[in-house]
N, C-alpha and C. Protein backbone atom coordinates (compact mmCIF):
# COMPACT_ATOMS: atom_id res chain seq x y z
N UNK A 1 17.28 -17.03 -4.70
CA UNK A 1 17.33 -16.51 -3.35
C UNK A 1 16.32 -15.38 -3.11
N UNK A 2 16.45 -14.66 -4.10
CA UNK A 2 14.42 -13.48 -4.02
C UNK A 2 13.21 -14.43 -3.29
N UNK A 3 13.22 -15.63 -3.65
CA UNK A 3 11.93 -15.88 -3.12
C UNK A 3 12.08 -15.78 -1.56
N UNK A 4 13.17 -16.47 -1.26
CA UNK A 4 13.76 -16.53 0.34
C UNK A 4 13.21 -15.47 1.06
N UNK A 5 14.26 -14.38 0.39
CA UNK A 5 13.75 -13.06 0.92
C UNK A 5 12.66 -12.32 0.75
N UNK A 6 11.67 -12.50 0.27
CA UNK A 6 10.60 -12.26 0.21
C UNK A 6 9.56 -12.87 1.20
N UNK A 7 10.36 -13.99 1.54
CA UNK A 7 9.38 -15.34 2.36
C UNK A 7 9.84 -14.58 3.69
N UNK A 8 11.49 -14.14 3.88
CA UNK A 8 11.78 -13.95 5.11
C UNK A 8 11.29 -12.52 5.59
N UNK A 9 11.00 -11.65 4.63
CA UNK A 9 9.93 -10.13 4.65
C UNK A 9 9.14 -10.56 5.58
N UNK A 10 7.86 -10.74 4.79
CA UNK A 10 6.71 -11.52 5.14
C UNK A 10 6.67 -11.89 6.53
N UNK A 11 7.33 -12.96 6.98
CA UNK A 11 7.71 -13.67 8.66
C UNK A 11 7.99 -12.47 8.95
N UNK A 12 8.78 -11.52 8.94
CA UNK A 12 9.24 -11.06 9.99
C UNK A 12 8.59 -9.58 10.34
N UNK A 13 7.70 -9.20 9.07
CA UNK A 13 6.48 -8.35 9.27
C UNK A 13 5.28 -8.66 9.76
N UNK A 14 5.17 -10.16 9.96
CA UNK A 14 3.87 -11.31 10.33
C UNK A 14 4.32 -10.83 11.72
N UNK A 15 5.72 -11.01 12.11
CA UNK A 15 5.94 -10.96 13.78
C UNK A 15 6.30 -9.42 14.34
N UNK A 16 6.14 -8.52 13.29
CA UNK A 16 6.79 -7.16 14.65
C UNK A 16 5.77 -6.89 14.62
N UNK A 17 4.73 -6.91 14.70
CA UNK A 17 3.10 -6.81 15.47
C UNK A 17 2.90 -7.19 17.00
N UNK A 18 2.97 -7.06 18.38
CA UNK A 18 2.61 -8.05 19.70
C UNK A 18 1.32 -8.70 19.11
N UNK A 19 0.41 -7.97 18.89
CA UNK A 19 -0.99 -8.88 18.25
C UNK A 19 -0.41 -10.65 17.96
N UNK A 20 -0.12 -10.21 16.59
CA UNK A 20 0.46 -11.37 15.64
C UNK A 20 0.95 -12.17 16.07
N UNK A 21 2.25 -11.73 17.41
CA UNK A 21 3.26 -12.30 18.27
C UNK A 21 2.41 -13.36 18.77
N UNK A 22 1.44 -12.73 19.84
CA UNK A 22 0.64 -13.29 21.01
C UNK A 22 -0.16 -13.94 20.45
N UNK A 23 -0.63 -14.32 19.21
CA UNK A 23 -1.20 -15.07 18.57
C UNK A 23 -0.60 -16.49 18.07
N UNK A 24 0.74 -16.35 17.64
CA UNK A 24 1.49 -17.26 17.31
C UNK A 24 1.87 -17.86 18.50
N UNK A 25 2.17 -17.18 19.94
CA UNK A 25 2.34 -17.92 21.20
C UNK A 25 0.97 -18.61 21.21
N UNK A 26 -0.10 -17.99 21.20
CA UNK A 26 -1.07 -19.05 22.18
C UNK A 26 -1.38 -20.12 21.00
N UNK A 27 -0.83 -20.10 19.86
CA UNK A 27 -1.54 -21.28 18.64
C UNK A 27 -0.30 -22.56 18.97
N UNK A 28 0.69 -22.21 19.69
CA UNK A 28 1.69 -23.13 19.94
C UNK A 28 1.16 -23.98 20.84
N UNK A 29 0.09 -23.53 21.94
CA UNK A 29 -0.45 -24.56 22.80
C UNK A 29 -1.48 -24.98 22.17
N UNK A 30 -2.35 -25.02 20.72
CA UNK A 30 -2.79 -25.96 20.14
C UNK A 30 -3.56 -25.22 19.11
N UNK A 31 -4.44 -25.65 18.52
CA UNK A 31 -5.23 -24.53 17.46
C UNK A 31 -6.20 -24.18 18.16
N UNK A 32 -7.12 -23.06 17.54
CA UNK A 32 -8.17 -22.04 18.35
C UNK A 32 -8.65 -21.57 16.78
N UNK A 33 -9.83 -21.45 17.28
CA UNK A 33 -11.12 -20.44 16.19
C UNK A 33 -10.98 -19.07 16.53
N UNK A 34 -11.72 -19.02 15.42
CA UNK A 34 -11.15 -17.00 15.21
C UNK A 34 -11.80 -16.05 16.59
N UNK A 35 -12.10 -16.65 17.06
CA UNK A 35 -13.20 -15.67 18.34
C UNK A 35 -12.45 -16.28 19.72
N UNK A 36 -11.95 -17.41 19.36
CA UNK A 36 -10.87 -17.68 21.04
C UNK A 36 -9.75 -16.61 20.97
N UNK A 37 -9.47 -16.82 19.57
CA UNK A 37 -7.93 -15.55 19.54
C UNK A 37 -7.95 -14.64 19.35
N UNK A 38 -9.71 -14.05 19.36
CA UNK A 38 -9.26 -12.70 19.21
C UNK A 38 -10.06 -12.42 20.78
N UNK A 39 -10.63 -12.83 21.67
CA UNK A 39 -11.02 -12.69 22.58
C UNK A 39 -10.35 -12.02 23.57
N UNK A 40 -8.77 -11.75 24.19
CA UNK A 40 -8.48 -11.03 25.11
C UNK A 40 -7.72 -9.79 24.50
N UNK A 41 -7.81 -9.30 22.92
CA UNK A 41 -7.60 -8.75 22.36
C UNK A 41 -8.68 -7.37 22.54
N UNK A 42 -9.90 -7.60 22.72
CA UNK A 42 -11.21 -6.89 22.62
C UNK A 42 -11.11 -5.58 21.42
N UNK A 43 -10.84 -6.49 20.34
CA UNK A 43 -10.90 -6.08 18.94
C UNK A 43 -12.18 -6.78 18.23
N UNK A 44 -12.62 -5.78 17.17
CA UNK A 44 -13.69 -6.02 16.39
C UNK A 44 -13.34 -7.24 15.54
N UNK A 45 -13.97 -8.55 15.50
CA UNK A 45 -13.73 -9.27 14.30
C UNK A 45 -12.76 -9.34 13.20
N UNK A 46 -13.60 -8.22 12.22
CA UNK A 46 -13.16 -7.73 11.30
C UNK A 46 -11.87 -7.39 11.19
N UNK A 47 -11.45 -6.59 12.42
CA UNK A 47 -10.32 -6.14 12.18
C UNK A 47 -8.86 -7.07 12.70
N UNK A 48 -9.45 -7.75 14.18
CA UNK A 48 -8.51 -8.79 13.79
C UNK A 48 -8.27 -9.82 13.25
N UNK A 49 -9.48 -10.32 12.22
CA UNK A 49 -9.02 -11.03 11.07
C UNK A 49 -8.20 -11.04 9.88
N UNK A 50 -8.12 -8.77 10.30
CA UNK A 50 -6.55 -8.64 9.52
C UNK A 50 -5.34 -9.23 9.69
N UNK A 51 -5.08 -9.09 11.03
CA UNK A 51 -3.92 -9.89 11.86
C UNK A 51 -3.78 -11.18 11.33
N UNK A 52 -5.11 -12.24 11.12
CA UNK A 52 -4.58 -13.60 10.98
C UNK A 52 -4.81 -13.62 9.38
N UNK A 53 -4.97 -12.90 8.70
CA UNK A 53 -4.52 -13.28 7.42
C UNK A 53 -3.03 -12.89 6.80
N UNK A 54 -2.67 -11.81 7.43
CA UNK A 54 -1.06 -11.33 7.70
C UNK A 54 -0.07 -12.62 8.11
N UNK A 55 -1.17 -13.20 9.20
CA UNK A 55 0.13 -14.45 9.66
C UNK A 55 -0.64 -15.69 8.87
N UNK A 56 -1.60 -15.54 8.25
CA UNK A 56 -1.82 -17.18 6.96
C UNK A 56 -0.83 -16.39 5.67
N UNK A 57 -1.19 -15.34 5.24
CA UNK A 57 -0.04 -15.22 4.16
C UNK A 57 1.52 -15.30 4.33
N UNK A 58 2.26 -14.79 5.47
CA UNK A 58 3.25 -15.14 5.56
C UNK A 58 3.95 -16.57 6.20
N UNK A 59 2.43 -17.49 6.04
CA UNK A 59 2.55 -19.14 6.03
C UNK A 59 3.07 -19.33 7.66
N UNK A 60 2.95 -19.05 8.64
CA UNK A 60 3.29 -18.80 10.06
C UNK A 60 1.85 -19.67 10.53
N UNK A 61 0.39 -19.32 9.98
CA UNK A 61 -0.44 -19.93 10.34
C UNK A 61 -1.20 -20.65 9.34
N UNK A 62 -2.15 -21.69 9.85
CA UNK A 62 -2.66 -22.50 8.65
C UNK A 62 -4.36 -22.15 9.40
N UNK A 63 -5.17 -22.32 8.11
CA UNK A 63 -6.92 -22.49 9.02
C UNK A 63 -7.40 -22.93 7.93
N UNK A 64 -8.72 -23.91 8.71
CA UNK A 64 -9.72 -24.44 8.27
C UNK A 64 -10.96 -24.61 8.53
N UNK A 65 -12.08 -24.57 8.24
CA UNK A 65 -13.28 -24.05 7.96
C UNK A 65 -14.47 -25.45 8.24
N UNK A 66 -15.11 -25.33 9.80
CA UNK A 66 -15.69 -26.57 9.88
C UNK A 66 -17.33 -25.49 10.26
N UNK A 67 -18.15 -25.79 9.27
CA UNK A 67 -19.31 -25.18 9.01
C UNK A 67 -19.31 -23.59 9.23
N UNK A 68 -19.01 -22.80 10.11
CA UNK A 68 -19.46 -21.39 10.04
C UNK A 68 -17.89 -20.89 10.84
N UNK A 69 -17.53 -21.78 11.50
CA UNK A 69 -16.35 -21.51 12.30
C UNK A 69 -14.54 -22.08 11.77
N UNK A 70 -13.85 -20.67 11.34
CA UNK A 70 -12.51 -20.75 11.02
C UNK A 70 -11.59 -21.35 12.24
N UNK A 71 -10.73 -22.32 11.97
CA UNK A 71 -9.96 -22.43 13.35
C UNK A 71 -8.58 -22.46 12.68
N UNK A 72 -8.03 -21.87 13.54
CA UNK A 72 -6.13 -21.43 12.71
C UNK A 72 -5.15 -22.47 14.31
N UNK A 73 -4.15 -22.89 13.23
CA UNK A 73 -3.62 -24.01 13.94
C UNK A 73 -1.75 -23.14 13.52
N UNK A 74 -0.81 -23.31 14.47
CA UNK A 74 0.46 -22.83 13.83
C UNK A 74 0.93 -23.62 12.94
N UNK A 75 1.83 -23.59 11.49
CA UNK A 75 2.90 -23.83 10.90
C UNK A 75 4.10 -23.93 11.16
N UNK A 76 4.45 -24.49 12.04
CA UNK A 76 6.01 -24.19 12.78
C UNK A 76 7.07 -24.24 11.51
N UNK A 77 6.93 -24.74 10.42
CA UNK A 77 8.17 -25.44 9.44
C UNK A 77 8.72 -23.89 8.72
N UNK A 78 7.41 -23.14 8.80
CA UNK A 78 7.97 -21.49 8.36
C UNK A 78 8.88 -20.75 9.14
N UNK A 79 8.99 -21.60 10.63
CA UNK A 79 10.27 -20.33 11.54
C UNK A 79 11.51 -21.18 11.47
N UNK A 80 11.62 -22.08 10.66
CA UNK A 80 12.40 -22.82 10.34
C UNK A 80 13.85 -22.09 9.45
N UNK A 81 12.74 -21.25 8.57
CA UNK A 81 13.39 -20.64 7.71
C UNK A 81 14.33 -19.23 8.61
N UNK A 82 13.42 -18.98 9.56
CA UNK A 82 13.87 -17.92 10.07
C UNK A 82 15.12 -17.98 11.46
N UNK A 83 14.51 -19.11 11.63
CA UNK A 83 15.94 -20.15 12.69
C UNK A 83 16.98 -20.11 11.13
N UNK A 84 16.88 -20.38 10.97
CA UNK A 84 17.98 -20.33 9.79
C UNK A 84 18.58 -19.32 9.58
N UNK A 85 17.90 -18.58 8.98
CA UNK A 85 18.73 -17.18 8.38
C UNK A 85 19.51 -16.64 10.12
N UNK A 86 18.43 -16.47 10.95
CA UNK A 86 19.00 -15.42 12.06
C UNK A 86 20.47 -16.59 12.64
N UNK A 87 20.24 -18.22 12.61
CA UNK A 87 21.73 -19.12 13.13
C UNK A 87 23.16 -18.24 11.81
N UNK A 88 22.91 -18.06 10.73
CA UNK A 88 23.73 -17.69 10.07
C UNK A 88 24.33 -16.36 10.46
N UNK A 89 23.28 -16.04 10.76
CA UNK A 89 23.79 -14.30 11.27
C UNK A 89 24.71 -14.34 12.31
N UNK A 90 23.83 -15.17 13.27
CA UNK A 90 24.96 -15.05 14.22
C UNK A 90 26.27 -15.50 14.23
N UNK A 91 26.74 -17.02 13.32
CA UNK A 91 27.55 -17.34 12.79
C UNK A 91 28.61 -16.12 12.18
N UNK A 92 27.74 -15.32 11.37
CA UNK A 92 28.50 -14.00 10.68
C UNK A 92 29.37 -12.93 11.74
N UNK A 93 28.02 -13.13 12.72
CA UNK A 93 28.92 -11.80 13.64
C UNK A 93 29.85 -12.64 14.63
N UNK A 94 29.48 -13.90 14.87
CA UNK A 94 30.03 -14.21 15.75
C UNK A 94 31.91 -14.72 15.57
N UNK A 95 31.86 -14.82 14.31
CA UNK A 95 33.11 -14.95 13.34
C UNK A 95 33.67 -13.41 13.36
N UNK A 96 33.24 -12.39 12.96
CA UNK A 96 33.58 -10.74 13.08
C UNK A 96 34.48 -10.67 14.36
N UNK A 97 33.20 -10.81 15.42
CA UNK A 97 33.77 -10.12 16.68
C UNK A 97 35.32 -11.44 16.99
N UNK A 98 35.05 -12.33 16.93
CA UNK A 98 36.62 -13.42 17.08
C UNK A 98 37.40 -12.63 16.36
N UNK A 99 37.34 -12.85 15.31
CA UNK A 99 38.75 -11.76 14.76
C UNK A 99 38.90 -10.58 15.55
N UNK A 100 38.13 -9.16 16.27
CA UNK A 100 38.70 -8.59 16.46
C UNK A 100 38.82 -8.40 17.70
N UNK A 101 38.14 -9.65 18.48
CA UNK A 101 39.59 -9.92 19.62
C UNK A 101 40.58 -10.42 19.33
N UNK A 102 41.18 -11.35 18.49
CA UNK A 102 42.09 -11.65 18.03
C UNK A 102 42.79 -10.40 17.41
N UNK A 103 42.70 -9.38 17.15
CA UNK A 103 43.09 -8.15 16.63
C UNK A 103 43.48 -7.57 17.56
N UNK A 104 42.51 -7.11 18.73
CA UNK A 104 42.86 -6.11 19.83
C UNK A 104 43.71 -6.86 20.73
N UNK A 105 43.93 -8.04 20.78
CA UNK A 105 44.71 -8.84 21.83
C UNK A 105 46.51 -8.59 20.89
N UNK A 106 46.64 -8.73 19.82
CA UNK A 106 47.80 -8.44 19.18
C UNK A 106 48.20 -7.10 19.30
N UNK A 107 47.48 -6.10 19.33
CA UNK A 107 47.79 -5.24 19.87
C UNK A 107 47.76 -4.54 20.89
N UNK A 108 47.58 -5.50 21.69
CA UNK A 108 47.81 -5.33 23.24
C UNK A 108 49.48 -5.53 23.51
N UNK A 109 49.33 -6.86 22.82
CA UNK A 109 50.94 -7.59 23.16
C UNK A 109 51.65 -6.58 22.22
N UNK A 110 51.59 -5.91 21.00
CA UNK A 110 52.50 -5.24 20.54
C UNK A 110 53.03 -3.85 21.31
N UNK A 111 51.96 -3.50 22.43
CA UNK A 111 52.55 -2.15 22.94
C UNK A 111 53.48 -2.51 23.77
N UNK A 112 54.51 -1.72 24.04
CA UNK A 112 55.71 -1.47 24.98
C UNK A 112 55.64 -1.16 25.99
């Protein structure tokens, strides 16, 4: 289970960035080269090629290399993991809070 959580780090430091965010939105409407996505950003290259190696290491994005130009396409099967963990969570709390309406309702009916 370490690797999990290590995988689920990763994603979820890939996404509390808006950069990163707004990157992973616009790769959902199809893939783009490194200069479409960083274009309404009006960031240096360099620096937002930090951004998309943040979201290729935490496997969120994939790219490939057709003569001089990188183009990054999304990975959807990685938020898979993260649909996952966060459906459990809610499962967790959502089981919590039932019991303690079921709690506060018994002691509703127990007062006099």
């Amino acid at each position: 289970m370490p690797k999990q959580s290590e995988a689920l780090n990763l994603l979820f430091q890939a996404l509390a960035d808006p950069t990163r965010r707004a990157v992973v939105e616009r790769l959902g409407r199809g893939e783009a080269s490194m200069s479409e996505l960083a274009q309404p950003f009006g960031m240096a290259l360099p620096s937002f090629a930090q951004h998309l190696n943040v979201l290729e290491r935490s496997g969120l994005v994939k790219s490939h290399k057709h003569g001089r130009v990188r183009t990054y396409q999304l990975a959807p099967r990685r938020l898979k993991l993260m649909e996952n963990w966060m459906a459990a969570q809610h499962a967790l709390w959502r089981k919590r809070l039932d019991q303690l309406d079921d709690y506060l309702h018994t002691l509703k009916e127990q007062k006099p």
